[in-house]
PDB file of N, CA and C in Angstrom:
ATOM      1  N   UNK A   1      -1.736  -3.340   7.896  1.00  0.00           N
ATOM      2  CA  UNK A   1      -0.745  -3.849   8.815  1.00  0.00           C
ATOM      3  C   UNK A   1      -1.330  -4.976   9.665  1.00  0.00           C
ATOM      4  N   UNK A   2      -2.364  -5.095  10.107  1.00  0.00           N
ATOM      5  CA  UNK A   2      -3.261  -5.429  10.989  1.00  0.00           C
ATOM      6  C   UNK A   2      -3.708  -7.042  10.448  1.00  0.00           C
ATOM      7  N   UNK A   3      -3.868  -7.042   9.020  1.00  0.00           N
ATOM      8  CA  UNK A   3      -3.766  -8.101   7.949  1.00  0.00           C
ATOM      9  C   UNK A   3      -2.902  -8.743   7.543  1.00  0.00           C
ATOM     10  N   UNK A   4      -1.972  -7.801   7.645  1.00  0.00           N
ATOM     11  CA  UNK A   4      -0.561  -8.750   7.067  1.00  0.00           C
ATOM     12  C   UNK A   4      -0.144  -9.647   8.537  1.00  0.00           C
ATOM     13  N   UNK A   5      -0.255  -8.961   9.795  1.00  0.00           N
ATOM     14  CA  UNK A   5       0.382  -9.762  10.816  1.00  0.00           C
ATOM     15  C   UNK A   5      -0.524 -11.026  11.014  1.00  0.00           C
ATOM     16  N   UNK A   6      -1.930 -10.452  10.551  1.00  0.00           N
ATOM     17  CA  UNK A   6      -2.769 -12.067  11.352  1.00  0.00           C
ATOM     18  C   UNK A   6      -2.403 -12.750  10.830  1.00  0.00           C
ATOM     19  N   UNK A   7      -1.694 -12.786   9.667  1.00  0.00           N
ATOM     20  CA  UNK A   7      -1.741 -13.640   8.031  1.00  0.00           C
ATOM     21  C   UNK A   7      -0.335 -14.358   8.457  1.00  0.00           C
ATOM     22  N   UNK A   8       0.728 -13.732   9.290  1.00  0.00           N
ATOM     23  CA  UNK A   8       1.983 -13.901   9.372  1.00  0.00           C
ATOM     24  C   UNK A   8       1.926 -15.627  10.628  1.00  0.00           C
ATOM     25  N   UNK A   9       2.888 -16.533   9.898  1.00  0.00           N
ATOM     26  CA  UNK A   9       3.079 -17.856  10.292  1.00  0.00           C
ATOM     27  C   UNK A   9       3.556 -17.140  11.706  1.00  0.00           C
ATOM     28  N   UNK A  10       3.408 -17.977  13.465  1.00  0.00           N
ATOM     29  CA  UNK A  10       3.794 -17.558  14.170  1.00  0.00           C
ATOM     30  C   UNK A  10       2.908 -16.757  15.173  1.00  0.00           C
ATOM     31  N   UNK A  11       2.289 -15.450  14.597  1.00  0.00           N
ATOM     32  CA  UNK A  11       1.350 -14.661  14.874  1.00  0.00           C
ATOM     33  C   UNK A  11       0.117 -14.992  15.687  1.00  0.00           C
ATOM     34  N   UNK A  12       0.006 -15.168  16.988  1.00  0.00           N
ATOM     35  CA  UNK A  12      -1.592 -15.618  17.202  1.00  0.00           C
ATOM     36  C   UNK A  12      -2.786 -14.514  17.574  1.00  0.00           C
ATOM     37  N   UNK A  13      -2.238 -13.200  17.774  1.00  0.00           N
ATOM     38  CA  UNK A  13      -3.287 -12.222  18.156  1.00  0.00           C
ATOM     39  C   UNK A  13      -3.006 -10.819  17.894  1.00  0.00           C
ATOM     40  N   UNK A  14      -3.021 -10.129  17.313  1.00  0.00           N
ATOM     41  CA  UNK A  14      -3.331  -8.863  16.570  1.00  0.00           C
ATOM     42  C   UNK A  14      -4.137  -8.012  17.588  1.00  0.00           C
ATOM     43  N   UNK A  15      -3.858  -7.051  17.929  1.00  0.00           N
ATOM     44  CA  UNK A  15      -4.820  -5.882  18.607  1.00  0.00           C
ATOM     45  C   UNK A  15      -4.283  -4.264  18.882  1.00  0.00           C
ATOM     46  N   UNK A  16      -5.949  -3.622  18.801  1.00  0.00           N
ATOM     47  CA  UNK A  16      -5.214  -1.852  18.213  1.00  0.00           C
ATOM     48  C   UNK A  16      -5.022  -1.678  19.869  1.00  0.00           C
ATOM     49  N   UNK A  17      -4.321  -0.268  20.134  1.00  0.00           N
ATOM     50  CA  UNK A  17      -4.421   0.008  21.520  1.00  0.00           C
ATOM     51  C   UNK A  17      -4.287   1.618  21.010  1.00  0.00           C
ATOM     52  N   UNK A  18      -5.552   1.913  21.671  1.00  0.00           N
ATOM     53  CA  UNK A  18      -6.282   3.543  21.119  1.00  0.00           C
ATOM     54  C   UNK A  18      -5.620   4.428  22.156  1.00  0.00           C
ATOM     55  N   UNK A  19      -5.707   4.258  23.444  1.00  0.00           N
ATOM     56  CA  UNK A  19      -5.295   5.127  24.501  1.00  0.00           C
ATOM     57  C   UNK A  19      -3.694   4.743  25.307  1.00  0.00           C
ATOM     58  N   UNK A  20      -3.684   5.118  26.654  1.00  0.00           N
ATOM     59  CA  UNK A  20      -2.491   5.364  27.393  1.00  0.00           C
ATOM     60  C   UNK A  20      -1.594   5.295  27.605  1.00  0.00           C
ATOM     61  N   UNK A  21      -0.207   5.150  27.822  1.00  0.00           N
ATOM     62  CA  UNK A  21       1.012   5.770  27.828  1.00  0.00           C
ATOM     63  C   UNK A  21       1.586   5.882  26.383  1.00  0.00           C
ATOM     64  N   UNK A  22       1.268   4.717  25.437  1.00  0.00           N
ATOM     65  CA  UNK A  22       1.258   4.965  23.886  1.00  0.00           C
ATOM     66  C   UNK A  22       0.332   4.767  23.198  1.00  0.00           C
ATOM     67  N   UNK A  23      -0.832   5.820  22.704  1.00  0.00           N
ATOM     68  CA  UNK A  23      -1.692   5.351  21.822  1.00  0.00           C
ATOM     69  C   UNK A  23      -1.054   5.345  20.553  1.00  0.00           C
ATOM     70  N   UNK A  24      -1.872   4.671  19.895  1.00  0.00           N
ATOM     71  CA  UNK A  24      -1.542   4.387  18.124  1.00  0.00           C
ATOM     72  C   UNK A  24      -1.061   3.408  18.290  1.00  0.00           C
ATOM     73  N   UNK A  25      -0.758   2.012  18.809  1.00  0.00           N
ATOM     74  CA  UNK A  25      -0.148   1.476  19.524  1.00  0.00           C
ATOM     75  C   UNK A  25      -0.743  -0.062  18.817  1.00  0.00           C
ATOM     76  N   UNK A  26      -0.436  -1.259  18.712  1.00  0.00           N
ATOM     77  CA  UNK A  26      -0.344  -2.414  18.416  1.00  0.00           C
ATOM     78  C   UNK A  26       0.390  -3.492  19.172  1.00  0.00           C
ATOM     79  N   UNK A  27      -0.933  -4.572  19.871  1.00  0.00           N
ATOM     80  CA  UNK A  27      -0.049  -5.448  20.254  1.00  0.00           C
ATOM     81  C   UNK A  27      -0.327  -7.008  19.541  1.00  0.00           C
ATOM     82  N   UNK A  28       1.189  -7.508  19.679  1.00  0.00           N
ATOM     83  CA  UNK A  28       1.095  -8.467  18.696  1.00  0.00           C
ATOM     84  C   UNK A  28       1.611  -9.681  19.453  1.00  0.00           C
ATOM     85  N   UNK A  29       0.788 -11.418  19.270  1.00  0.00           N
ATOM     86  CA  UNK A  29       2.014 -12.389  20.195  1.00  0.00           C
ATOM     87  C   UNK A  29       2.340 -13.218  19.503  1.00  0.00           C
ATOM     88  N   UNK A  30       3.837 -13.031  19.036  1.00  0.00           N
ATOM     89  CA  UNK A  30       4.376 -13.535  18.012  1.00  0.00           C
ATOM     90  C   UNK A  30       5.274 -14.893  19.014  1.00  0.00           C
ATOM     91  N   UNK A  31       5.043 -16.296  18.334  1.00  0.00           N
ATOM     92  CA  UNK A  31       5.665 -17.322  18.944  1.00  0.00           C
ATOM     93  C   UNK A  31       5.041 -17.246  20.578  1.00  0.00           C
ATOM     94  N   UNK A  32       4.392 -16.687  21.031  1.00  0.00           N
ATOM     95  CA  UNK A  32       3.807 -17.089  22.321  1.00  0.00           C
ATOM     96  C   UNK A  32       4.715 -15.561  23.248  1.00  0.00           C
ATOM     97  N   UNK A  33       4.965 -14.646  22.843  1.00  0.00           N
ATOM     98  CA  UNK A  33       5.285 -13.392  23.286  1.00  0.00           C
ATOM     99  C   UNK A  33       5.046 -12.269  22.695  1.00  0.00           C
ATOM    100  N   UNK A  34       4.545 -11.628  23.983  1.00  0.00           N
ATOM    101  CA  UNK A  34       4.449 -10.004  23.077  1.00  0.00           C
ATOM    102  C   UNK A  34       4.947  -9.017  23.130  1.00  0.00           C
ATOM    103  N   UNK A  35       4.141  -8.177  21.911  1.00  0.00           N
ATOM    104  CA  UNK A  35       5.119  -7.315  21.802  1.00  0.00           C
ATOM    105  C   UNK A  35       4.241  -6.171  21.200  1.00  0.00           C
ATOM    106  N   UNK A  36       4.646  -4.804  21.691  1.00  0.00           N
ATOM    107  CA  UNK A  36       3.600  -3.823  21.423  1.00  0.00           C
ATOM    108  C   UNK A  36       4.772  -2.941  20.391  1.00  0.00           C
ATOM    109  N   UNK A  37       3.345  -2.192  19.527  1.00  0.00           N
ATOM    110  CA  UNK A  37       4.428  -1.574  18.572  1.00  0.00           C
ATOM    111  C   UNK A  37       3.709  -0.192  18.725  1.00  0.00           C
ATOM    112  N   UNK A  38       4.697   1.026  18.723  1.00  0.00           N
ATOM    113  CA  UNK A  38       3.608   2.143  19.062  1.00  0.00           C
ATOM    114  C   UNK A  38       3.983   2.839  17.255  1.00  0.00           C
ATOM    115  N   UNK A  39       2.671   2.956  16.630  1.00  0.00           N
ATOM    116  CA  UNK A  39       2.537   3.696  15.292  1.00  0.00           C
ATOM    117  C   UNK A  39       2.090   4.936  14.944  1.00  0.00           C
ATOM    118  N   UNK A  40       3.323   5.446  14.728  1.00  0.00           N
ATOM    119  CA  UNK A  40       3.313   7.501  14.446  1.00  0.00           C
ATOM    120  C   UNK A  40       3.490   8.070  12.641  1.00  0.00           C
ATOM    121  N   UNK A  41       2.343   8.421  12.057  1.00  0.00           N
ATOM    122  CA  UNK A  41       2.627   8.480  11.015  1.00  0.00           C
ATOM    123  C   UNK A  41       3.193   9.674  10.671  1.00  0.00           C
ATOM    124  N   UNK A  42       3.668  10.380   9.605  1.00  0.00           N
ATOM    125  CA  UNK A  42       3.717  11.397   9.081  1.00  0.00           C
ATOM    126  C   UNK A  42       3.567  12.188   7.366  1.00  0.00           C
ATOM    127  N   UNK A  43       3.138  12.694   7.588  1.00  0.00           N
ATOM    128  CA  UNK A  43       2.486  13.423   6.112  1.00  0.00           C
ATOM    129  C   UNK A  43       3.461  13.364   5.104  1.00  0.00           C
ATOM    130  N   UNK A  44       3.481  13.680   3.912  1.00  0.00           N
ATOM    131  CA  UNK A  44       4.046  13.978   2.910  1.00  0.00           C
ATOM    132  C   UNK A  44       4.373  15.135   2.822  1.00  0.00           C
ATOM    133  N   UNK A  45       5.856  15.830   2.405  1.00  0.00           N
ATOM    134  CA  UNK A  45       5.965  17.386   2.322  1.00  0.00           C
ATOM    135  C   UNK A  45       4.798  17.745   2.049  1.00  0.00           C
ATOM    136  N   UNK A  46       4.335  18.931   2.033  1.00  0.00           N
ATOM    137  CA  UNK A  46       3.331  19.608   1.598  1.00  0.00           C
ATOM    138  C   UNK A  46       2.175  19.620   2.240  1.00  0.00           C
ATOM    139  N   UNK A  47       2.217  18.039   2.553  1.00  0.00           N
ATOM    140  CA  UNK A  47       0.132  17.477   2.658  1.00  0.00           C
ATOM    141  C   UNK A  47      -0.166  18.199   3.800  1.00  0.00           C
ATOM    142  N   UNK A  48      -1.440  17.638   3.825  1.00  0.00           N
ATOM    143  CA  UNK A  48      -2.674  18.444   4.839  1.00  0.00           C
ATOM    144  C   UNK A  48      -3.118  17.420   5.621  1.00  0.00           C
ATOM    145  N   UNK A  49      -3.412  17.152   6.974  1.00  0.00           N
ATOM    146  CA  UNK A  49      -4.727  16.302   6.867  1.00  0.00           C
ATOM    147  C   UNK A  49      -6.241  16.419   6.577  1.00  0.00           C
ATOM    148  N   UNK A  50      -6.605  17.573   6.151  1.00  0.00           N
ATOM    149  CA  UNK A  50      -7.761  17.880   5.849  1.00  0.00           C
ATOM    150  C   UNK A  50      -7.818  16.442   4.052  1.00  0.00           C
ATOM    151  N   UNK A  51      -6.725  16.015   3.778  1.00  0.00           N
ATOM    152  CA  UNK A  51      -7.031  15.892   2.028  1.00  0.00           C
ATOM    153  C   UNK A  51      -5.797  14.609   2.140  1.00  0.00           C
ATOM    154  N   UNK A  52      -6.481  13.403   1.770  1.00  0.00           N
ATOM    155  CA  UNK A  52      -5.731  12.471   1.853  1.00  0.00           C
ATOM    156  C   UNK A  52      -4.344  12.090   0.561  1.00  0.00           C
ATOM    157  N   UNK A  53      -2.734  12.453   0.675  1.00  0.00           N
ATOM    158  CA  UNK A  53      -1.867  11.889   0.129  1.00  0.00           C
ATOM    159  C   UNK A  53      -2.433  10.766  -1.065  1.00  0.00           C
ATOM    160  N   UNK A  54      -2.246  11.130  -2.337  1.00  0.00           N
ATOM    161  CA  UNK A  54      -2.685  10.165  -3.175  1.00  0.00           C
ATOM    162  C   UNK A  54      -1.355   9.212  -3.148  1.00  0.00           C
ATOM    163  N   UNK A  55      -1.824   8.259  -3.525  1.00  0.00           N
ATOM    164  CA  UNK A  55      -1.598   6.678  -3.411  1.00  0.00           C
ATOM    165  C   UNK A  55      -0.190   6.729  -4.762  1.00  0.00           C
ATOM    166  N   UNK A  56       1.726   6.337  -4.465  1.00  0.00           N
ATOM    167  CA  UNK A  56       2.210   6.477  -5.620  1.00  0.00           C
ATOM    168  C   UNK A  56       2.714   5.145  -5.647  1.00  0.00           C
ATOM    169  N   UNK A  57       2.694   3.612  -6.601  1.00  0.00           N
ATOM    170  CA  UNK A  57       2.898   2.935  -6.517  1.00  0.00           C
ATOM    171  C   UNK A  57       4.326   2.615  -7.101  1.00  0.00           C
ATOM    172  N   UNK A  58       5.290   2.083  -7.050  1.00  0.00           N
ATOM    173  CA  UNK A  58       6.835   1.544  -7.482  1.00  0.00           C
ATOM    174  C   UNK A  58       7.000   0.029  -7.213  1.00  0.00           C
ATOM    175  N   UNK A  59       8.486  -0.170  -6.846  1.00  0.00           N
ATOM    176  CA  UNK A  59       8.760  -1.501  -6.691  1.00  0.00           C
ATOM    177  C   UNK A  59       8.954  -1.348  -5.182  1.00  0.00           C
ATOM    178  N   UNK A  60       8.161  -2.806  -4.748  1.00  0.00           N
ATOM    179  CA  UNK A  60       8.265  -2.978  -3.368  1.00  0.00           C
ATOM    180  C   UNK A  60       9.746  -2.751  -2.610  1.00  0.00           C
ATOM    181  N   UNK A  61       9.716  -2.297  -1.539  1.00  0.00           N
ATOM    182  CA  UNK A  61      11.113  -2.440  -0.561  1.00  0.00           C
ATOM    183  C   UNK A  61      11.785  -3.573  -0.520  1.00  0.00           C
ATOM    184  N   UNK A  62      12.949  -3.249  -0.482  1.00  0.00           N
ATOM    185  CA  UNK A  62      14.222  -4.502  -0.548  1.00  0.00           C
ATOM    186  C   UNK A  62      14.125  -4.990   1.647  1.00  0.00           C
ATOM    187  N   UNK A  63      14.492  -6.022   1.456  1.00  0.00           N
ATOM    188  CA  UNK A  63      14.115  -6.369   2.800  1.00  0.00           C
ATOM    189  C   UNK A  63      14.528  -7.897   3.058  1.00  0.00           C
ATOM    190  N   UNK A  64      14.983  -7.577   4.652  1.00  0.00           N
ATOM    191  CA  UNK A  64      15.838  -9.477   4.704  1.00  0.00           C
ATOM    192  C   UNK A  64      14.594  -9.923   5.810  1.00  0.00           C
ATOM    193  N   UNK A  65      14.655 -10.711   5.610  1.00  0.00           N
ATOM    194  CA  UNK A  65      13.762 -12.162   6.293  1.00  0.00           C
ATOM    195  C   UNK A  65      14.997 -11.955   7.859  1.00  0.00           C
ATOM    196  N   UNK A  66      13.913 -12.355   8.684  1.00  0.00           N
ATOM    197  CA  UNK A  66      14.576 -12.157  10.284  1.00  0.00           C
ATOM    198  C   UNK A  66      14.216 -13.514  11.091  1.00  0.00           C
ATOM    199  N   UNK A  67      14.464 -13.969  11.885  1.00  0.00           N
ATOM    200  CA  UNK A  67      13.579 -14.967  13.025  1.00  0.00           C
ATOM    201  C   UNK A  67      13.010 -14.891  13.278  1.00  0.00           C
ATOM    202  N   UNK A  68      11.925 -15.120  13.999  1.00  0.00           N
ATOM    203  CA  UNK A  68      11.135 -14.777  14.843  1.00  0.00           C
ATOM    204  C   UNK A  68      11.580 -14.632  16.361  1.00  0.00           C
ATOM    205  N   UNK A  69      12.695 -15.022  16.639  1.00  0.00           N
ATOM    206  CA  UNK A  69      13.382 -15.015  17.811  1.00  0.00           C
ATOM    207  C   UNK A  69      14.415 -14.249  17.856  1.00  0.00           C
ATOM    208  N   UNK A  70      14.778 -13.691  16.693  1.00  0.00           N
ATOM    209  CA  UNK A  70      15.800 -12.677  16.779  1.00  0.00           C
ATOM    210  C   UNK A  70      15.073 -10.962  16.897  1.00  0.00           C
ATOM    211  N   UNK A  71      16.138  -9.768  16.517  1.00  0.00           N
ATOM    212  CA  UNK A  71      15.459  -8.486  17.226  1.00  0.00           C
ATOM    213  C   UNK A  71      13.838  -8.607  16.421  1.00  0.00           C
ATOM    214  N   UNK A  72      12.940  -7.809  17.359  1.00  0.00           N
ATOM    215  CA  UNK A  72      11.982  -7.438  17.078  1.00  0.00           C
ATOM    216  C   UNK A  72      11.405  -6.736  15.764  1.00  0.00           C
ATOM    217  N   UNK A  73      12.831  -5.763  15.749  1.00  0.00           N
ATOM    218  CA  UNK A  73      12.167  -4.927  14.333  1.00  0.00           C
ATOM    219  C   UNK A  73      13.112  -5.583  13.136  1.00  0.00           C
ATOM    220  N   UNK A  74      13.838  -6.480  13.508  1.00  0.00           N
ATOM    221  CA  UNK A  74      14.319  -7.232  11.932  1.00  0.00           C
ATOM    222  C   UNK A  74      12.899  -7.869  11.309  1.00  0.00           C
ATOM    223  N   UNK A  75      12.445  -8.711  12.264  1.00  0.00           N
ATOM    224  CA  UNK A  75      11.243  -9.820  12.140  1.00  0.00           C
ATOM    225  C   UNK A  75      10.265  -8.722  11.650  1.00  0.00           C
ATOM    226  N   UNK A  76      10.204  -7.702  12.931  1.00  0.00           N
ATOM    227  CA  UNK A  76       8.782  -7.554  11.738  1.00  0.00           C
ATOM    228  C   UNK A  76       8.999  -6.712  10.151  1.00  0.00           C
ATOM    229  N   UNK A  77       9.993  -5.836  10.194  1.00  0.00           N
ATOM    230  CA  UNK A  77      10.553  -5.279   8.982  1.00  0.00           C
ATOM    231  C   UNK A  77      10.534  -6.392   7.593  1.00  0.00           C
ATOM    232  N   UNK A  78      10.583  -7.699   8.026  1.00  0.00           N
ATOM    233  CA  UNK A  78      10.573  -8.534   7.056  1.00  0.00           C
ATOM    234  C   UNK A  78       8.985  -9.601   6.727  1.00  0.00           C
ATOM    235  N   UNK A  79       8.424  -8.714   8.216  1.00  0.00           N
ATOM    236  CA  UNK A  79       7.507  -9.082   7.771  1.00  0.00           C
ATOM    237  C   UNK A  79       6.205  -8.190   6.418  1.00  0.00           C
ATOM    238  N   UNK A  80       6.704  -7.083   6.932  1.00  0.00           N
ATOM    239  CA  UNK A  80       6.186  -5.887   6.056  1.00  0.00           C
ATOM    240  C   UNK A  80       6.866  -6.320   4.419  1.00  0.00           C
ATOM    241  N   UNK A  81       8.295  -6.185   4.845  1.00  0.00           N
ATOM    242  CA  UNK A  81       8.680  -6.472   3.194  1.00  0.00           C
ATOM    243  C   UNK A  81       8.067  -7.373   2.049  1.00  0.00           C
ATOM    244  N   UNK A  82       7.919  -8.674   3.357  1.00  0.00           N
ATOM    245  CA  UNK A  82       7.492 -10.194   2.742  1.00  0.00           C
ATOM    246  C   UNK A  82       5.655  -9.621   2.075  1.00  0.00           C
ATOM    247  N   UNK A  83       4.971  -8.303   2.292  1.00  0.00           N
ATOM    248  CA  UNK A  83       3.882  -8.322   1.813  1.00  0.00           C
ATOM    249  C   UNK A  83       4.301  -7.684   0.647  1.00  0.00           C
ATOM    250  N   UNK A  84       5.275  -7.394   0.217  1.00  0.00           N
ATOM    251  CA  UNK A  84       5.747  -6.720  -1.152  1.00  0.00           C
ATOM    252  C   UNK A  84       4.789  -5.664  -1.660  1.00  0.00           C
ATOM    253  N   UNK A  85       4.033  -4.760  -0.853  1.00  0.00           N
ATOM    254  CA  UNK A  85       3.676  -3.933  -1.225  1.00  0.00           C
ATOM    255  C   UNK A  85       4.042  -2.570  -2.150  1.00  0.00           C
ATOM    256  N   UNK A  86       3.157  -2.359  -3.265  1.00  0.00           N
ATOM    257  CA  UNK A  86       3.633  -0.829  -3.896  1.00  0.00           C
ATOM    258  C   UNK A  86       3.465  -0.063  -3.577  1.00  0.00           C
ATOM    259  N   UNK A  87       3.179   0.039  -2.252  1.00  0.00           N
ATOM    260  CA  UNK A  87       3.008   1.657  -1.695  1.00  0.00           C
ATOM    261  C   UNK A  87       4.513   1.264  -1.161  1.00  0.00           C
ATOM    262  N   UNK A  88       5.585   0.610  -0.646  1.00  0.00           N
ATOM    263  CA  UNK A  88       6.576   0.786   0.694  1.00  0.00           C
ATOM    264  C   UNK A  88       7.771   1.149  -0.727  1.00  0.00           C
ATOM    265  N   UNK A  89       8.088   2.244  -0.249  1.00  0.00           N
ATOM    266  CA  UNK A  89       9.473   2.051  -0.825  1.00  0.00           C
ATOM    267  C   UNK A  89      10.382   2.122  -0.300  1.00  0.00           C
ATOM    268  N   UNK A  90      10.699   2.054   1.393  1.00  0.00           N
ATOM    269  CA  UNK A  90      12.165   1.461   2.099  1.00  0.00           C
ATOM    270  C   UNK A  90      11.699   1.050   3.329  1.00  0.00           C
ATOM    271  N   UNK A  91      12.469  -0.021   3.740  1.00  0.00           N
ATOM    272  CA  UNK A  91      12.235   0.137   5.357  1.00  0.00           C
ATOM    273  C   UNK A  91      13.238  -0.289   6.480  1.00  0.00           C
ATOM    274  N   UNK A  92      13.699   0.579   7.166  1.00  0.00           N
ATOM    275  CA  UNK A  92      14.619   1.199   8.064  1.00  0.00           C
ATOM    276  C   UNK A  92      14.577   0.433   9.128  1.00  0.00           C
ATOM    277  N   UNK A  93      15.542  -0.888   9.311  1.00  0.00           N
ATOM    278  CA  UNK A  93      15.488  -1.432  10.817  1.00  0.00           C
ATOM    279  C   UNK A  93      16.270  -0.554  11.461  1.00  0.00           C
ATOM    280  N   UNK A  94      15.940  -0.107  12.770  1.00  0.00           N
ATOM    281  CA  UNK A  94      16.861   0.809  13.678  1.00  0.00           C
ATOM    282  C   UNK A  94      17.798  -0.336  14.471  1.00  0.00           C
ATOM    283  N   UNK A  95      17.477  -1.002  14.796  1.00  0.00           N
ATOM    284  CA  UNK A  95      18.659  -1.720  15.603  1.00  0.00           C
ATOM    285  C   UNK A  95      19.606  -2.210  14.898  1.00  0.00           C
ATOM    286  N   UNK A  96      19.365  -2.596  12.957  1.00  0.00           N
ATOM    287  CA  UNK A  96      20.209  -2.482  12.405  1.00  0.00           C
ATOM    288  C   UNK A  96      21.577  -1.490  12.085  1.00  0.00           C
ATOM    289  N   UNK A  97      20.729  -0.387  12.502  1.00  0.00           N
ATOM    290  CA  UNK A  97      21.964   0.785  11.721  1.00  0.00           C
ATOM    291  C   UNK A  97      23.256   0.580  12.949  1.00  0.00           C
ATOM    292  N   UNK A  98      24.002   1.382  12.647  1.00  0.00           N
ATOM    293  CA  UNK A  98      25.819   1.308  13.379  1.00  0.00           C
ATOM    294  C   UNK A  98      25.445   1.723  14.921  1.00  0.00           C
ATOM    295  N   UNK A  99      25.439   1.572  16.147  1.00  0.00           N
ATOM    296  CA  UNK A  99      25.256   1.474  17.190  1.00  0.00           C
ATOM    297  C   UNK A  99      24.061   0.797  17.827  1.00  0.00           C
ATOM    298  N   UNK A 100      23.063   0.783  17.166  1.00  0.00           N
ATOM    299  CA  UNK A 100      21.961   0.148  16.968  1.00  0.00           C
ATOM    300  C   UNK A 100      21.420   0.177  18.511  1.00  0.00           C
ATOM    301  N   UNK A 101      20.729   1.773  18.821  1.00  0.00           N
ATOM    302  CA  UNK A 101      20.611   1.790  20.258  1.00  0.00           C
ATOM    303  C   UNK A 101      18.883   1.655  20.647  1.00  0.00           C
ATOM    304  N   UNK A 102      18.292   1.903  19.485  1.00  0.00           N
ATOM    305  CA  UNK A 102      16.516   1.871  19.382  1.00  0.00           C
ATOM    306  C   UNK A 102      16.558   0.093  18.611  1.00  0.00           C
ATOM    307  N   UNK A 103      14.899   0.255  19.059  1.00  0.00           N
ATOM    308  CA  UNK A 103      14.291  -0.685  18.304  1.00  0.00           C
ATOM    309  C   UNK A 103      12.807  -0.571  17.767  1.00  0.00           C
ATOM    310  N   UNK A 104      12.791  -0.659  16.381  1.00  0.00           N
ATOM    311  CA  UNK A 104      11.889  -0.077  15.642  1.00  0.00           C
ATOM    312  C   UNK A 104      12.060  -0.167  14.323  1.00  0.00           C
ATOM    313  N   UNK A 105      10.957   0.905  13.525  1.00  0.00           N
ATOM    314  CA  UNK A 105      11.274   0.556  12.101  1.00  0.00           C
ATOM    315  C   UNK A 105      10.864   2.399  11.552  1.00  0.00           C
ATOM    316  N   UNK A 106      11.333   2.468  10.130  1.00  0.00           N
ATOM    317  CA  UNK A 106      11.213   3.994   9.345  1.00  0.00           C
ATOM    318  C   UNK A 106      10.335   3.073   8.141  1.00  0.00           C
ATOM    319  N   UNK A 107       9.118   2.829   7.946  1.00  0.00           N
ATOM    320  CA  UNK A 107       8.498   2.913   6.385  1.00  0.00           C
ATOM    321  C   UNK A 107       8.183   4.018   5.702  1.00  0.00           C
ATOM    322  N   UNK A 108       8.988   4.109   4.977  1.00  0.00           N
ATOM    323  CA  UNK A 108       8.621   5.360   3.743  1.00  0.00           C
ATOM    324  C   UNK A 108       7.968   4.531   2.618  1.00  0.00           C
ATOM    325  N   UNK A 109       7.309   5.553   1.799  1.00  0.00           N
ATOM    326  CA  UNK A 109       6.102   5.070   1.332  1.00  0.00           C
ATOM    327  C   UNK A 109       6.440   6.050  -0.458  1.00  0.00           C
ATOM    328  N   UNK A 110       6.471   5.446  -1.409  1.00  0.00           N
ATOM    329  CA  UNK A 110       6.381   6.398  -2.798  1.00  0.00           C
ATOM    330  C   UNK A 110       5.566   7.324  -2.834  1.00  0.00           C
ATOM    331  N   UNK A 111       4.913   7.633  -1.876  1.00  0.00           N
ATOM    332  CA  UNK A 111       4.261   9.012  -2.039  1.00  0.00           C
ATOM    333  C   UNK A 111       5.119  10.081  -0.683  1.00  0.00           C
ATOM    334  N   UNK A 112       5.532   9.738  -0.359  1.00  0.00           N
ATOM    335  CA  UNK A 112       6.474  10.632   0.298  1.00  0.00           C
ATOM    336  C   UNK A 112       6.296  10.428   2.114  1.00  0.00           C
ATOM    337  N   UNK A 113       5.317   9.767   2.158  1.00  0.00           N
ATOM    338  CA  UNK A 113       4.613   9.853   3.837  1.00  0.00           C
ATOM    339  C   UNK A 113       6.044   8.539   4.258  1.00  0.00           C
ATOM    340  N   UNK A 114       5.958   9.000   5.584  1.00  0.00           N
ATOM    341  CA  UNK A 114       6.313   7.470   6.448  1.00  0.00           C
ATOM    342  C   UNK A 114       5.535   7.384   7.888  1.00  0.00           C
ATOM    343  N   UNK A 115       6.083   6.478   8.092  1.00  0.00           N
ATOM    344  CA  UNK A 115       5.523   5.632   9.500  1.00  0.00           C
ATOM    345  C   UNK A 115       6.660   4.851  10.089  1.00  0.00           C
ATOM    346  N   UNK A 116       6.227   5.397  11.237  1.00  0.00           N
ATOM    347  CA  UNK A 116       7.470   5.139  12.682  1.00  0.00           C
ATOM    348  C   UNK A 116       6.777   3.842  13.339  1.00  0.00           C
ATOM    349  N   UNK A 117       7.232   2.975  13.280  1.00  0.00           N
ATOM    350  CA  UNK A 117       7.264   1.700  14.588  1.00  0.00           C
ATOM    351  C   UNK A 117       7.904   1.758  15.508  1.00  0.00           C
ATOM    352  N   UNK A 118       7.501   1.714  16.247  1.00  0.00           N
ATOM    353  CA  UNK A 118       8.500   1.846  17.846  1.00  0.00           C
ATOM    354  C   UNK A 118       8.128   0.968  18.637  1.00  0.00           C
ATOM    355  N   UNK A 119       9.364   0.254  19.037  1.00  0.00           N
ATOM    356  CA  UNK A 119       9.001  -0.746  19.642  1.00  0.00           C
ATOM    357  C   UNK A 119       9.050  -0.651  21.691  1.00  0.00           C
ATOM    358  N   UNK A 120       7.267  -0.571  22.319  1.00  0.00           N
ATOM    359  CA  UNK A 120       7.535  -0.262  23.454  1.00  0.00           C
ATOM    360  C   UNK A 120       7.142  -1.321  24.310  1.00  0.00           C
TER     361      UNK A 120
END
């Protein structure tokens, strides 16, 4: 993730944020503003964390290209897409769906795991 954003046109600074009010946390200054993303993963039915989810590859996630000035989690949702990865197999803008009261993202992954973006 961390790669794909430095890589992303726009993008000038990438950084983890380990501790307080949201750890797991990412801040990013896209066009000369930022923006922190807090990142919550979750397992695959079954898994453990003792034993790492093997790796299931498919066709990358379908995904629209956003602004950079428009919502937060369109842009970056398209920015994830635009890496066409075979691990993503969907990804969920929340401010897209019908009331559209969060902002954030759902990546599910062909092996069953996802990851929550939240945008704080």
């Amino acid at each position: 993730m961390i790669d794909v954003l430095k890589n992303t046109p726009d993008v000038g600074m990438v950084d983890r944020i380990e501790g307080g009010p949201h750890p797991y946390a990412l801040t990013v200054t896209v066009a000369g503003r930022e923006q922190r993303w807090q990142v919550i993963g979750q397992l695959a039915e079954g898994a453990k964390h003792d034993t790492p989810t093997a790796a299931v590859h498919g066709a990358p996630a379908a995904f629209k290209e956003a602004p950079v000035g428009g919502a937060p989690d369109a842009w970056l949702g398209g920015v994830i897409g635009a890496a066409e990865s075979p691990d993503t197999k969907s990804i969920d803008v929340w401010s897209a769906r019908e009331g559209g009261q969060s902002t954030g993202l759902t990546v599910s992954f062909h092996n069953g795991e996802r990851a929550f973006l939240r945008y704080v």
